[in-house]
N, C-alpha and C. Protein backbone atom coordinates (compact mmCIF):
# COMPACT_ATOMS: atom_id res chain seq x y z
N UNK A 1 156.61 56.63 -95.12
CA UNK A 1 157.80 55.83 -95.29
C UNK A 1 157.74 54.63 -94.33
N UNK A 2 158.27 53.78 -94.63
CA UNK A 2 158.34 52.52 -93.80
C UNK A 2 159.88 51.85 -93.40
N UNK A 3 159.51 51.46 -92.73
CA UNK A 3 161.03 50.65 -92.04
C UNK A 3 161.61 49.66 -93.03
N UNK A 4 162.80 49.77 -93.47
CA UNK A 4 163.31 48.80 -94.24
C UNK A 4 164.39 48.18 -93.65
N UNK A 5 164.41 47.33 -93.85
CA UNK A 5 165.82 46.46 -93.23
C UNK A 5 166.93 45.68 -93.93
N UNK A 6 167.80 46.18 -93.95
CA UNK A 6 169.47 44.74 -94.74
C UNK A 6 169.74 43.98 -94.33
N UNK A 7 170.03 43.33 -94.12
CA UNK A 7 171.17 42.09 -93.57
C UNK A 7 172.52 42.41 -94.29
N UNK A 8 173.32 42.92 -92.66
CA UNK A 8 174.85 43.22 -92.93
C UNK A 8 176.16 42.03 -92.08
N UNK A 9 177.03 42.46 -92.59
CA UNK A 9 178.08 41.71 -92.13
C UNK A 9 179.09 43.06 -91.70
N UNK A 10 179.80 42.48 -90.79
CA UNK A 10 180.81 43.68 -90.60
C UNK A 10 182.29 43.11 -90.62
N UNK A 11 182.90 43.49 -91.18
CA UNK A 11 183.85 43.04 -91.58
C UNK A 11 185.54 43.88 -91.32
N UNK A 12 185.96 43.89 -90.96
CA UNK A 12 187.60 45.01 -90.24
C UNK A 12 187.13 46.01 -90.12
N UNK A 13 185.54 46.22 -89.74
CA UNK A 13 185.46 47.57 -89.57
C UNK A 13 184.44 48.76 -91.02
N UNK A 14 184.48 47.56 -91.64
CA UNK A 14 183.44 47.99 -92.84
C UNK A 14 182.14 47.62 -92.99
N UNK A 15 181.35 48.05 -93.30
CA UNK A 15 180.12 47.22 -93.87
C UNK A 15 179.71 46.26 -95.17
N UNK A 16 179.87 45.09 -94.72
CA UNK A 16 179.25 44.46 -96.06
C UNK A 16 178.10 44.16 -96.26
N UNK A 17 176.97 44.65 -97.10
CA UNK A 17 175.65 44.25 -97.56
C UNK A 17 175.49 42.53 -97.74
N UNK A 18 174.32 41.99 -97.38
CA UNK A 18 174.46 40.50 -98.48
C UNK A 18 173.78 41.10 -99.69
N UNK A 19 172.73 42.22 -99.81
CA UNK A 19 172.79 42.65 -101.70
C UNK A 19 172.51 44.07 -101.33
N UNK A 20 173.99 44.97 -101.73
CA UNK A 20 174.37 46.16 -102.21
C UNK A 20 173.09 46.73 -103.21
N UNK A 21 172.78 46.09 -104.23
CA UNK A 21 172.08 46.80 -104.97
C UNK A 21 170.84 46.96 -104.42
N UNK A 22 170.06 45.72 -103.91
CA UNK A 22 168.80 46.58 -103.29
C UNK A 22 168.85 47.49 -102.33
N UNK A 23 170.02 47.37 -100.91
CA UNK A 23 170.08 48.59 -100.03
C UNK A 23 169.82 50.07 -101.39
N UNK A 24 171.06 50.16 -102.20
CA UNK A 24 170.69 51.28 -102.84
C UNK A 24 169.87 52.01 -103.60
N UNK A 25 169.09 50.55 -103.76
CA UNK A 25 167.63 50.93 -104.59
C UNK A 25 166.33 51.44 -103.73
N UNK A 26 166.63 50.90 -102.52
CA UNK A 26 165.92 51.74 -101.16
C UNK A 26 166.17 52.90 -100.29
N UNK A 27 167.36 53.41 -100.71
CA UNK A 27 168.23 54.32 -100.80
C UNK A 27 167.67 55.49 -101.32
N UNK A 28 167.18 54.67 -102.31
CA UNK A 28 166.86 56.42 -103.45
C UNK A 28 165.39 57.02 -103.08
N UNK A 29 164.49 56.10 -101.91
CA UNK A 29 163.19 56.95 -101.57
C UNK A 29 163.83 58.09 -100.44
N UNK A 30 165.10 57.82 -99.91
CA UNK A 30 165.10 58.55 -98.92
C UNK A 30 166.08 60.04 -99.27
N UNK A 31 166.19 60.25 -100.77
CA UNK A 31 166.87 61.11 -101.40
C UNK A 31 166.24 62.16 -100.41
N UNK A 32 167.24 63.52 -100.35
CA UNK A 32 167.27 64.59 -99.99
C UNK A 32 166.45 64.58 -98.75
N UNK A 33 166.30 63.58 -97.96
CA UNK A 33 165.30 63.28 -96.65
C UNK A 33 166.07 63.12 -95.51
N UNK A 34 166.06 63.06 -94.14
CA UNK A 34 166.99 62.93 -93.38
C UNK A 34 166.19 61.38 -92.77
N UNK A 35 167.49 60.62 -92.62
CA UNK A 35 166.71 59.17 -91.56
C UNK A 35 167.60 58.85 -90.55
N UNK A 36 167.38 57.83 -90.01
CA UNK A 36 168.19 56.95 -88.73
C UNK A 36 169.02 55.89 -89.72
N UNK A 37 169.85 55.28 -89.42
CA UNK A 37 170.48 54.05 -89.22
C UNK A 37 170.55 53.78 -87.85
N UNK A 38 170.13 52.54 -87.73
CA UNK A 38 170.06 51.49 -86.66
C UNK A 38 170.64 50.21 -87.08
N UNK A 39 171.65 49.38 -85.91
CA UNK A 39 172.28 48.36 -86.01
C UNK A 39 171.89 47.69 -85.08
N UNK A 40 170.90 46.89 -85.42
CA UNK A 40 170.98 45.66 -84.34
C UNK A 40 171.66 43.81 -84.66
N UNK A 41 171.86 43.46 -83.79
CA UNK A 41 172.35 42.11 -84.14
C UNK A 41 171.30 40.86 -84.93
N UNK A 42 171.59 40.53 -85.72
CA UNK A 42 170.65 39.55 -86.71
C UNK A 42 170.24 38.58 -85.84
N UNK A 43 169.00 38.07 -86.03
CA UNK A 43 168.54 36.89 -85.29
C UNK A 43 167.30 36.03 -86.19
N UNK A 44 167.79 34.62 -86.40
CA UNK A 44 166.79 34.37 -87.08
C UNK A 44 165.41 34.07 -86.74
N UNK A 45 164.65 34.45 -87.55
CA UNK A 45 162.93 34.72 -86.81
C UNK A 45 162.69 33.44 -86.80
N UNK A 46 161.65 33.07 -86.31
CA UNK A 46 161.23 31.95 -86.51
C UNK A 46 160.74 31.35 -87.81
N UNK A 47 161.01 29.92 -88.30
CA UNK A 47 161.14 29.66 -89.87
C UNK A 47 159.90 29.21 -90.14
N UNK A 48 159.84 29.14 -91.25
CA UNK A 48 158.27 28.58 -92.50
C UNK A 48 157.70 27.24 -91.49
N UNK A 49 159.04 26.91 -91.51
CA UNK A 49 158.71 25.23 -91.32
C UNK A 49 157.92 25.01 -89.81
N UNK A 50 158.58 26.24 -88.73
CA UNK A 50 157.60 26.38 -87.79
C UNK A 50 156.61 26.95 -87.50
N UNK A 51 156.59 27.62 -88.71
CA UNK A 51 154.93 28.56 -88.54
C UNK A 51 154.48 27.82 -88.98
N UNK A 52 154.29 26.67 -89.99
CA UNK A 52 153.48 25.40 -90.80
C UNK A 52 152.93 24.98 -89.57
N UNK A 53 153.98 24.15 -88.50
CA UNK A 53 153.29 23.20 -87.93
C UNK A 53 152.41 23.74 -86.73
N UNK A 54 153.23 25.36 -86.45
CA UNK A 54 152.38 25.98 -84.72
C UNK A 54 150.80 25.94 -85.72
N UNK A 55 150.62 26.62 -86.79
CA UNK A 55 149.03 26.83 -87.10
C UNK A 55 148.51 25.70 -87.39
N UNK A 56 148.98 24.47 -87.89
CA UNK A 56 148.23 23.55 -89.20
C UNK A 56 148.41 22.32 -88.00
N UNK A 57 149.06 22.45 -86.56
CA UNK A 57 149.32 21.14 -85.45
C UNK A 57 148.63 21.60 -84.49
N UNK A 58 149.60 22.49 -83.83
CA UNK A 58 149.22 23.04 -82.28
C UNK A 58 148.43 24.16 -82.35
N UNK A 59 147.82 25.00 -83.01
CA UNK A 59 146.74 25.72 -82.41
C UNK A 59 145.37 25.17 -83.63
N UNK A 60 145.63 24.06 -84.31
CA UNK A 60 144.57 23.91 -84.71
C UNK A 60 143.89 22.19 -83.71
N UNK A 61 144.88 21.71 -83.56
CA UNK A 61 144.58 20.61 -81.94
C UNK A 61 144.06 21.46 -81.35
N UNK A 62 144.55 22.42 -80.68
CA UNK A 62 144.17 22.99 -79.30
C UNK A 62 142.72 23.53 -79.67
N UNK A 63 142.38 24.21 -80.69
CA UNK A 63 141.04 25.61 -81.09
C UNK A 63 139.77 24.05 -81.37
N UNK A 64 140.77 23.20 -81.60
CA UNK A 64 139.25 22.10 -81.81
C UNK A 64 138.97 21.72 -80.92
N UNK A 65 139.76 20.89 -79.61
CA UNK A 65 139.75 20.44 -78.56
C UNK A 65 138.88 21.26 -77.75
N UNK A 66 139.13 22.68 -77.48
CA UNK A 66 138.45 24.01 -76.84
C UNK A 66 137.55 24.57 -77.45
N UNK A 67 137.19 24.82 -78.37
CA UNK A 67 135.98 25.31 -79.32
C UNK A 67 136.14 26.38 -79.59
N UNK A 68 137.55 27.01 -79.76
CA UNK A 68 137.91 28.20 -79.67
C UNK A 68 138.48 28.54 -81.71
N UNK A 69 138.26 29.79 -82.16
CA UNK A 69 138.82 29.99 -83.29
C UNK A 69 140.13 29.91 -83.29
N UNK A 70 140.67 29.92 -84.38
CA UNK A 70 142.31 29.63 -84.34
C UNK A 70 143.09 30.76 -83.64
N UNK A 71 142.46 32.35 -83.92
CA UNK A 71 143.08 33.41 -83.90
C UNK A 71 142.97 33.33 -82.34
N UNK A 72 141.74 33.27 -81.94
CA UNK A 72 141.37 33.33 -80.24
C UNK A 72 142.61 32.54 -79.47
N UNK A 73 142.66 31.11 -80.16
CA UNK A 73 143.66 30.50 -79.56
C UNK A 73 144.74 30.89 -79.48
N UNK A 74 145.24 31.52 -80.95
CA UNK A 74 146.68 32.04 -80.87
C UNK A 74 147.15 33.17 -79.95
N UNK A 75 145.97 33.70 -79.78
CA UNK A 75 146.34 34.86 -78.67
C UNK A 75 145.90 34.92 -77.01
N UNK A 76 145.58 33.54 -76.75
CA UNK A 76 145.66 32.80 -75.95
C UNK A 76 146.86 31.87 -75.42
N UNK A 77 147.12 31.71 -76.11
CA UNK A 77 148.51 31.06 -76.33
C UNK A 77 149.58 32.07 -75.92
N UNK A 78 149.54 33.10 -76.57
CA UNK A 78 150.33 34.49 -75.81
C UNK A 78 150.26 34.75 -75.17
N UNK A 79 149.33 35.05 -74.90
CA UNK A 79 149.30 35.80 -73.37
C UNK A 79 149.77 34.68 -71.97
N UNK A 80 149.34 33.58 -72.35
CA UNK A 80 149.66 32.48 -71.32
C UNK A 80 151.65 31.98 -71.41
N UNK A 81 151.75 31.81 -72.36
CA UNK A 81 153.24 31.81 -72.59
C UNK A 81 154.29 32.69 -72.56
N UNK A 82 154.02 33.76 -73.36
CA UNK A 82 154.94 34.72 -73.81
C UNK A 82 155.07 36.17 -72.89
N UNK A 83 155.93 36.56 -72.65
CA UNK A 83 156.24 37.89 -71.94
C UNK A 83 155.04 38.62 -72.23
N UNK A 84 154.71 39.71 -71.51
CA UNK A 84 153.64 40.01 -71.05
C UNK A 84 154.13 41.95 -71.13
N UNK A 85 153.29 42.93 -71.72
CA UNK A 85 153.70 44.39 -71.15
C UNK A 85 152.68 45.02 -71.29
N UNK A 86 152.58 46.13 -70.38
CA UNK A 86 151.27 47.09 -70.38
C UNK A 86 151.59 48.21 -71.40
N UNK A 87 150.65 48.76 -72.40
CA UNK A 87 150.60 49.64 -73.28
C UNK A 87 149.47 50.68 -72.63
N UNK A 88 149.35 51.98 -72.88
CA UNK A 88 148.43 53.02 -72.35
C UNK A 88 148.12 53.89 -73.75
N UNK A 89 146.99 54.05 -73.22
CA UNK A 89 146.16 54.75 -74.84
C UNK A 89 144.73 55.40 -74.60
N UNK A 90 145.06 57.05 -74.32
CA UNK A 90 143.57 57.38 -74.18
C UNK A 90 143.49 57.05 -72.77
N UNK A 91 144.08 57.48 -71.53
CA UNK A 91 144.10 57.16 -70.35
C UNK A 91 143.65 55.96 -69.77
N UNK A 92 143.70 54.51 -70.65
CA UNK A 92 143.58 53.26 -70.29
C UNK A 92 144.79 52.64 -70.58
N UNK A 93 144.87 51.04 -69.79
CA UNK A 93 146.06 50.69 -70.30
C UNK A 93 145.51 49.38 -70.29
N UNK A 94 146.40 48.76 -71.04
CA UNK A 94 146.34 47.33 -71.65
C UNK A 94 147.30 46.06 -71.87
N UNK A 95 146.87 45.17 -71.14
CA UNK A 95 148.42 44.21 -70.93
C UNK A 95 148.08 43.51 -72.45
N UNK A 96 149.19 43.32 -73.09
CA UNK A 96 148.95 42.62 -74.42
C UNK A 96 150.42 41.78 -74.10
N UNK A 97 150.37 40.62 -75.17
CA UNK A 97 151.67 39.61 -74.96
C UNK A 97 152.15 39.72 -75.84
N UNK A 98 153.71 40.12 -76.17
CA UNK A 98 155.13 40.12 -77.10
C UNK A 98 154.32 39.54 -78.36
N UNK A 99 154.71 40.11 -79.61
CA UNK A 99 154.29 39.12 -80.72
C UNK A 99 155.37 37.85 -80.91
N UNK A 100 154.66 36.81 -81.50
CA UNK A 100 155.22 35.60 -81.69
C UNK A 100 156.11 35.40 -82.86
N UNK A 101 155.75 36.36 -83.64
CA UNK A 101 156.44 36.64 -84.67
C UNK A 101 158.26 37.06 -85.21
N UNK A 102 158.35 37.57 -83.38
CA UNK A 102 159.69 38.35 -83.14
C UNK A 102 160.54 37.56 -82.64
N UNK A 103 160.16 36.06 -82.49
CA UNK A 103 160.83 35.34 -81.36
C UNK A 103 161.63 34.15 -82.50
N UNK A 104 162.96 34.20 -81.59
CA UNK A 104 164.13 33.39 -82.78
C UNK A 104 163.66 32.25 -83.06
N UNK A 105 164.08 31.40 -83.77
CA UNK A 105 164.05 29.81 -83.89
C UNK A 105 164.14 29.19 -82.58
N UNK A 106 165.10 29.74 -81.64
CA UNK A 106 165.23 28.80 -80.75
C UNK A 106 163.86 29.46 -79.63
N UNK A 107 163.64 30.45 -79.42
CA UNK A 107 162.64 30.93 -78.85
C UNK A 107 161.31 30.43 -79.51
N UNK A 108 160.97 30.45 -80.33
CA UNK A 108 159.47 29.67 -80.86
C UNK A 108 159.65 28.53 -80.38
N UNK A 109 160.52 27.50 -80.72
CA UNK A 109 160.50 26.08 -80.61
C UNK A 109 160.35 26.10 -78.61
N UNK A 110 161.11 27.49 -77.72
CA UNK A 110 160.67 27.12 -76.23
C UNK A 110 159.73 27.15 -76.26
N UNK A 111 158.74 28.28 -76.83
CA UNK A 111 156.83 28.63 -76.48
C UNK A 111 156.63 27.27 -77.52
N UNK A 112 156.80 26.18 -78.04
CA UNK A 112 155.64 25.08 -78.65
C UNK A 112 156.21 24.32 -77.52
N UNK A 113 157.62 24.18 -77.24
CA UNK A 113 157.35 22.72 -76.03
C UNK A 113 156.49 23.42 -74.43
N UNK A 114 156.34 25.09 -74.38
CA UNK A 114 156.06 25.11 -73.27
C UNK A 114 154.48 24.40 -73.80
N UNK A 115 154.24 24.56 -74.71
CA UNK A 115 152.49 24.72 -75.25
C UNK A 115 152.21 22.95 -75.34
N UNK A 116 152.94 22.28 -75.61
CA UNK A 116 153.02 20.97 -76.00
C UNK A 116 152.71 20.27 -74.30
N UNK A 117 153.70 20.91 -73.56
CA UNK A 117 153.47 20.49 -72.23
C UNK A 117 152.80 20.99 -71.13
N UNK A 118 152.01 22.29 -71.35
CA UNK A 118 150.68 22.33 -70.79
C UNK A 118 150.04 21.83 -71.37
N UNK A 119 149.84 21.20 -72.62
CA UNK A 119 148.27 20.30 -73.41
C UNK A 119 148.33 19.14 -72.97
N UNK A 120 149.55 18.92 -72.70
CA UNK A 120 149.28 17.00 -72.12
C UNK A 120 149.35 17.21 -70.98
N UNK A 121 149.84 18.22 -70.23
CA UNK A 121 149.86 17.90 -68.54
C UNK A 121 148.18 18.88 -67.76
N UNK A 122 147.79 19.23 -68.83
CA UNK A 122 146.68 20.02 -67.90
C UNK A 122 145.13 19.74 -68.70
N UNK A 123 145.44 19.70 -70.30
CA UNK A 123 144.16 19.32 -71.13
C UNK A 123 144.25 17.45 -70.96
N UNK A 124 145.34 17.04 -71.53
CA UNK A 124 145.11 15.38 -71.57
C UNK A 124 145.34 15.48 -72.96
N UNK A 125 145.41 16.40 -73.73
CA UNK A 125 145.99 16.38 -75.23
C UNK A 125 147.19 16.36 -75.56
N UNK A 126 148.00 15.21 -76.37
CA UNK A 126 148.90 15.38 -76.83
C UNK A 126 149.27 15.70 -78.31
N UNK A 127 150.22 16.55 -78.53
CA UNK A 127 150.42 17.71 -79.84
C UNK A 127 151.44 16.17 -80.07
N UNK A 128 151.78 16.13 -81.51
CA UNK A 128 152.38 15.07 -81.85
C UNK A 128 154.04 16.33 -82.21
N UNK A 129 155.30 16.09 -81.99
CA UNK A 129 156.53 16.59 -82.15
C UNK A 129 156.42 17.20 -83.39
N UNK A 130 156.89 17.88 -84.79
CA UNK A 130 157.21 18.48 -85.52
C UNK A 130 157.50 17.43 -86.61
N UNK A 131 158.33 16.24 -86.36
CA UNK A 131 158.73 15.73 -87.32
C UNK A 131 157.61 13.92 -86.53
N UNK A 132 157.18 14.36 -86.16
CA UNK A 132 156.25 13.01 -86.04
C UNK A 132 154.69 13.25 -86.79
N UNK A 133 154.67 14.09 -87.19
CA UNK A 133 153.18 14.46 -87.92
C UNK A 133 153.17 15.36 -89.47
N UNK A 134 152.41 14.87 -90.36
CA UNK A 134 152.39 16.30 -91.71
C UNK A 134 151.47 17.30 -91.85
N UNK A 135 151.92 18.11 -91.86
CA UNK A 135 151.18 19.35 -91.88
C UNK A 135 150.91 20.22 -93.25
C-alpha cells in the first residue's frame, strides 16, 4: 500500500474534500484494513515553473562551468545549501541533505538565490533571474 494524500479544507469543524469522489475511490483499497489518518497543514511544493528553470538554468550553468553531471550537481547543491541529517543503516551512518523536492515555493526560491549568490560571489558565474532567461 502506499501513501495517498487529499487536499482538505476544514470548515466549522467539518471536513471538506477539494474531490470527495476520488478520496472515496481510494477509500475502497483500504476496505476491511485498518490505517492512520494524518493531518498536516498544506504547503505548496515547489512549482513546474521552478523546477524548469533550477534544472534547464542553475544546475545546468553550474554542471557545465564545473564538469560535473547534472545529478552530481544537484546533490551538491544539497548538501551545501539545504539542512543537513544523519541517517544509520547497518551500523554506519550517513549525513544526507533534506530533499529539494519538499521545500515550499517560498523555500526553493531561498535555496536558488542562496545558489545564485554563491555562483557569482565565489565561482564568478552569474545565473541569469527566472524571468530574465528561457528555459
Amino acid at each position: 500500500m502506499i501513501n495517498i494524500k487529499h487536499r482538505i479544507t476544514v470548515e466549522k469543524g467539518k471536513v471538506k474534500f477539494s474531490n470527495l469522489s476520488l478520496f472515496n475511490e481510494d477509500l475502497r483499497q483500504y476496505e476491511e484494513k485498518e490505517a492512520y489518518v494524518t493531518i498536516r497543514p498544506y504547503k505548496n511544493n515547489r512549482s513546474d515553473h521552478q523546477n524548469r528553470y533550477y534544472w534547464g538554468v542553475v544546475v545546468k550553468m553550474l554542471s557545465d562551468e564545473l564538469g560535473y553531471f547534472p545529478d552530481e550537481m544537484h546533490e551538491a547543491l544539497k548538501l551545501k545549501f539545504l539542512p543537513k541529517k544523519t541517517i544509520s543503516m547497518a551500523n554506519e551512518s550517513f549525513i544526507i541533505a533534506d530533499s529539494s523536492t519538499r521545500l515550499s515555493t517560498m523555500d526553493f526560491e531561498s535555496f536558488l538565490s542562496q545558489i545564485r549568490t554563491w555562483a557569482s560571489s565565489d565561482l564568478g558565474v552569474l545565473i541569469p533571474l527566472p524571468n530574465d532567461v528561457e528555459y
